[in-house]
N, C-alpha and C. Protein backbone atom coordinates (compact mmCIF):
# COMPACT_ATOMS: atom_id res chain seq x y z
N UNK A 1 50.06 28.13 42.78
CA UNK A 1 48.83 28.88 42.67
C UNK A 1 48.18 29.10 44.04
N UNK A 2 48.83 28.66 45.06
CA UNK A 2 48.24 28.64 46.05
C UNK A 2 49.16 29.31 47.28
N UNK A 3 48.54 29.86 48.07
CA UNK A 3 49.42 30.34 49.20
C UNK A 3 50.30 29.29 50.30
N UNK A 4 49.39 28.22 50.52
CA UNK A 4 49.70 26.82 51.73
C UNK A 4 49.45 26.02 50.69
N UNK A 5 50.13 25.78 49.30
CA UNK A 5 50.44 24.78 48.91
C UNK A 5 49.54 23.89 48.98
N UNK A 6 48.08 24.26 48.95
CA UNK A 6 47.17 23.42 49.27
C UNK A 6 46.26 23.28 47.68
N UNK A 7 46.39 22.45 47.01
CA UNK A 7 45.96 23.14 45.61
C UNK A 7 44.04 22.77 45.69
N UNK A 8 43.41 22.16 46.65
CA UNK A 8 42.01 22.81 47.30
C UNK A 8 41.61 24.16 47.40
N UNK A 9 43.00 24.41 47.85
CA UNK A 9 43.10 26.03 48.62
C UNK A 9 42.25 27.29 47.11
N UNK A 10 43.31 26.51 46.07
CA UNK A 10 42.18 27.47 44.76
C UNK A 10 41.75 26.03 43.51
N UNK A 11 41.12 24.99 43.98
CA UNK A 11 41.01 24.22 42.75
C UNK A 11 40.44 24.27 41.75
N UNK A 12 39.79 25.69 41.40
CA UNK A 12 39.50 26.39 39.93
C UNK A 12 40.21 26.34 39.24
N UNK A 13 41.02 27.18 39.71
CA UNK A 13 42.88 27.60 38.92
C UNK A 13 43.40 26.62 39.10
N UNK A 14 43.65 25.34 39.40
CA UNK A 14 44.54 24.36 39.70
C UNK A 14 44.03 23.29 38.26
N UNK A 15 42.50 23.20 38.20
CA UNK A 15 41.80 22.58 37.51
C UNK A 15 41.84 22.98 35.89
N UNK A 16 41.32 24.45 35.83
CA UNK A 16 42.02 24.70 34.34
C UNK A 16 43.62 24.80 33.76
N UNK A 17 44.58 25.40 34.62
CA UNK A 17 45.65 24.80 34.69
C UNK A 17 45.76 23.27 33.58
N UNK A 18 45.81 22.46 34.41
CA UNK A 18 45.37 21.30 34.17
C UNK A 18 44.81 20.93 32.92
N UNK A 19 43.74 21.15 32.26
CA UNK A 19 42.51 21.29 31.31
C UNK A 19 43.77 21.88 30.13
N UNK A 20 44.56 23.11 30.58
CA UNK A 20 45.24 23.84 29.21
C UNK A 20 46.51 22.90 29.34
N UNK A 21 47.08 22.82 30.29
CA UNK A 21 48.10 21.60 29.78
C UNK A 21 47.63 20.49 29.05
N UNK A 22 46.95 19.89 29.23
CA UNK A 22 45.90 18.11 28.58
C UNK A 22 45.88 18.22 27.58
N UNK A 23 44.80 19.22 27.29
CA UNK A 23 44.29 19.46 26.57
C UNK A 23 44.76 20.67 24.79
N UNK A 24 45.01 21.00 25.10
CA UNK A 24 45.76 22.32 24.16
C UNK A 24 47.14 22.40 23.93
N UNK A 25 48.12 21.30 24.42
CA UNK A 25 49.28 21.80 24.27
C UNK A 25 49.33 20.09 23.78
N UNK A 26 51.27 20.45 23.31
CA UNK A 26 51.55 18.96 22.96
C UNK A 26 52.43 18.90 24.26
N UNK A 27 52.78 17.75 24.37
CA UNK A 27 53.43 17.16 25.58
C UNK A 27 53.59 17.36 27.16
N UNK A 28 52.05 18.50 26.96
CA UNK A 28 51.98 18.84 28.49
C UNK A 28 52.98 19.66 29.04
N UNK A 29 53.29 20.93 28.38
CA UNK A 29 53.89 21.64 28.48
C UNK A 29 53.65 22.87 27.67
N UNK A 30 53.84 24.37 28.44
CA UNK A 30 53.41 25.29 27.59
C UNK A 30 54.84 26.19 27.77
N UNK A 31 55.08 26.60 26.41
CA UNK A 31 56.41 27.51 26.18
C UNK A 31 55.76 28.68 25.07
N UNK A 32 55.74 30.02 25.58
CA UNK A 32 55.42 31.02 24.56
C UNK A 32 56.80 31.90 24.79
N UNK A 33 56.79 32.57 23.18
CA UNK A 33 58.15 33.17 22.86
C UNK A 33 57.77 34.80 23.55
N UNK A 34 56.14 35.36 23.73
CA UNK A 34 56.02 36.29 24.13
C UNK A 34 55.08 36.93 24.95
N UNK A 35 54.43 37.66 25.77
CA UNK A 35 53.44 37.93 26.56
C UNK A 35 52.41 37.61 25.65
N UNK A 36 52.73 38.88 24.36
CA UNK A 36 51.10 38.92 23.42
C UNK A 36 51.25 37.33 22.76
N UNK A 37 52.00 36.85 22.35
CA UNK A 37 51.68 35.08 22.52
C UNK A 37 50.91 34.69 22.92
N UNK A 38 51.34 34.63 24.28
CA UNK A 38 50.77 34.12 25.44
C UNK A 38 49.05 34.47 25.33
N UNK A 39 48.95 35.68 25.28
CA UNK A 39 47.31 36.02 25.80
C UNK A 39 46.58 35.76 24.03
N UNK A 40 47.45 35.80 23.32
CA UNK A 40 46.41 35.30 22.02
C UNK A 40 46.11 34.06 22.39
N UNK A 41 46.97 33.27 22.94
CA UNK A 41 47.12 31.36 22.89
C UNK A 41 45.95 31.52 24.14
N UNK A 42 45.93 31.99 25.46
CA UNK A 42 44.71 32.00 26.44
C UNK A 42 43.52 32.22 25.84
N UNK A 43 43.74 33.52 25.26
CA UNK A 43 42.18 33.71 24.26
C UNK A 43 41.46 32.48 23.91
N UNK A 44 42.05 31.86 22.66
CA UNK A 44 41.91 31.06 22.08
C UNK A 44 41.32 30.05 23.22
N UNK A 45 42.05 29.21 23.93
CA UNK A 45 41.98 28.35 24.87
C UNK A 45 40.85 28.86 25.88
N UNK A 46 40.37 29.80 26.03
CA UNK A 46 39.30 29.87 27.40
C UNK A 46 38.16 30.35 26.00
N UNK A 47 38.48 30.68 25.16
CA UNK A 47 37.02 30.65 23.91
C UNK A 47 36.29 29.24 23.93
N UNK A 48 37.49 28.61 23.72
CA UNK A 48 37.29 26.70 22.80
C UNK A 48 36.60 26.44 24.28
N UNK A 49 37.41 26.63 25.80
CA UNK A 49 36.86 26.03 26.54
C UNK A 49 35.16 26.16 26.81
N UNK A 50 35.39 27.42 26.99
CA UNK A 50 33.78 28.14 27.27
C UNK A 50 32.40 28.06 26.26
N UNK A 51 32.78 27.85 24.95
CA UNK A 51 31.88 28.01 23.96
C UNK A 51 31.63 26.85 23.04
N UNK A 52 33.10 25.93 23.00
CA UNK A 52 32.52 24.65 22.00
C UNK A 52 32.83 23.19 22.91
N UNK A 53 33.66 23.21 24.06
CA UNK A 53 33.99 22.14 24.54
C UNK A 53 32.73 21.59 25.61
N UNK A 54 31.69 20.51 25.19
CA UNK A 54 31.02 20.02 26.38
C UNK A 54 31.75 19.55 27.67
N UNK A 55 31.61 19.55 28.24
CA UNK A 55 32.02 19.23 29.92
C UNK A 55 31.08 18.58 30.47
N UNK A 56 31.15 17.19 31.09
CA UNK A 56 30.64 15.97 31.62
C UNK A 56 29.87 16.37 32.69
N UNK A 57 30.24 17.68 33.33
CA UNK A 57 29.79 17.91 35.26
C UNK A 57 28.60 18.78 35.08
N UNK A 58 28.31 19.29 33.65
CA UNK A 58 27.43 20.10 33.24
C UNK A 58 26.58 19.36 32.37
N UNK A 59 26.29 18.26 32.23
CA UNK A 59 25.49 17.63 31.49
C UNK A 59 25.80 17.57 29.82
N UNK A 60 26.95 17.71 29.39
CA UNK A 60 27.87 17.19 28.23
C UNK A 60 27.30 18.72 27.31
N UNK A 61 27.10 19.63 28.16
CA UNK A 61 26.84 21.39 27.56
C UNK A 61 28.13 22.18 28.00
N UNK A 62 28.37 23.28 27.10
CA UNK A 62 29.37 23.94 27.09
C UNK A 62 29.53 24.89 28.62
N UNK A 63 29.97 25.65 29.00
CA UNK A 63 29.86 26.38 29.84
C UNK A 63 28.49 27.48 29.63
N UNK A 64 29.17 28.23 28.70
CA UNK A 64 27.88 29.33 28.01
C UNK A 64 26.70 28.54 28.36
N UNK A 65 26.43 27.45 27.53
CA UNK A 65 25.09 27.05 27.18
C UNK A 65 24.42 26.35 28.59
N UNK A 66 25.15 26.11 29.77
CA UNK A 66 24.79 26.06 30.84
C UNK A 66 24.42 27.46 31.76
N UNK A 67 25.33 28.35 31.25
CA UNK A 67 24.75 29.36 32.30
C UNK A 67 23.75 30.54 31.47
N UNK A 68 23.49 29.56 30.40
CA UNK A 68 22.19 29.86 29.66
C UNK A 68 20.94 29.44 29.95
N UNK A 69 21.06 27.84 30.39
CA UNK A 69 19.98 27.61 30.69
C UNK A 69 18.72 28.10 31.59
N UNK A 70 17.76 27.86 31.26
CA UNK A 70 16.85 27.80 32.38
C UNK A 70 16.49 26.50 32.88
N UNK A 71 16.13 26.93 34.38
CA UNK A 71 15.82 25.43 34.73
C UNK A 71 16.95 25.45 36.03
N UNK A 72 16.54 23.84 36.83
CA UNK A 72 18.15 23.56 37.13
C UNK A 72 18.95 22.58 36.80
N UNK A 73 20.17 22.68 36.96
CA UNK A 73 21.16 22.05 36.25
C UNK A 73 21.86 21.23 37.19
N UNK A 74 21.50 19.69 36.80
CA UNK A 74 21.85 18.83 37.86
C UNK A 74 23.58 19.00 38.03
N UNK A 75 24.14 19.25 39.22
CA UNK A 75 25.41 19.11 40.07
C UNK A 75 26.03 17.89 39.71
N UNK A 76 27.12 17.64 38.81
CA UNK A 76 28.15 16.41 38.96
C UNK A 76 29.38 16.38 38.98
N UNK A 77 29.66 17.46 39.95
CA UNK A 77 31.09 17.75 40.30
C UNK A 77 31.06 17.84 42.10
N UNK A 78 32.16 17.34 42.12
CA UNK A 78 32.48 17.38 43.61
C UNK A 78 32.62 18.59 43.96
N UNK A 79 32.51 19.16 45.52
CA UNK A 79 32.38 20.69 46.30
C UNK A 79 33.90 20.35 47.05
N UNK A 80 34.69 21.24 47.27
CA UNK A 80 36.16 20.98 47.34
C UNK A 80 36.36 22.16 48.55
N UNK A 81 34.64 22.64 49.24
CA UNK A 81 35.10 23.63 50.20
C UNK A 81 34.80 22.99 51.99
N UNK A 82 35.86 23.31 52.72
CA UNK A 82 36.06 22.69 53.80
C UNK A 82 34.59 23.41 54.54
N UNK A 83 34.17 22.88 55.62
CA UNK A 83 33.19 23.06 56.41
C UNK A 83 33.60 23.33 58.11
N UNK A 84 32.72 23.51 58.73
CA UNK A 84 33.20 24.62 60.24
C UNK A 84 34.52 23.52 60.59
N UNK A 85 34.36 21.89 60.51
CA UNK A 85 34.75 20.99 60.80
C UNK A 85 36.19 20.93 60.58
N UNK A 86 36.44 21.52 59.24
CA UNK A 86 37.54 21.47 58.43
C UNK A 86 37.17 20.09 57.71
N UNK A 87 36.08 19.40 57.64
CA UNK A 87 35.55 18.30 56.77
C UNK A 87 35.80 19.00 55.54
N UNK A 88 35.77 18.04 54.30
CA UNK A 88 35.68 18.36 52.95
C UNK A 88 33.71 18.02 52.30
């Protein structure tokens, strides 16, 4: 997913990746027999993620219902972008 093999380099995509293997499949592995498979089974999987699954880094609220809120929404995820330094 990454150009330099750096999986920082995109750890969005590296992270849900991740999340649909764990989570949605059996044995951590995904095999579809066809494209439209495929994008029904994503559907599904970025719905469940976005709309019913709480997430810990968002205060145990769904995605939606966070970028619903008003207010601010305390930060509990690490920032994974390098600085002038090349620090993390």
């Amino acid at each position: 997913m990454t150009e330099q093999s750096d999986p920082l380099e995109n750890a969005v995509a590296e992270r849900i990746n991740k999340t649909i293997k764990e989570e949605f499949t059996d044995e951590k592995e995904l095999s579809f027999t066809t494209i439209e498979a495929t994008k029904r089974a994503m559907k599904k999987f970025i719905d469940f993620y976005n709309n019913q699954r709480p997430h810990r880094s968002i205060d145990w609220l769904t995605p939606d219902q966070a970028y619903q809120k008003e207010g601010e929404l305390k930060r509990h995820w690490k920032m994974y972008i390098k600085n002038e330094k090349g620090d993390l």
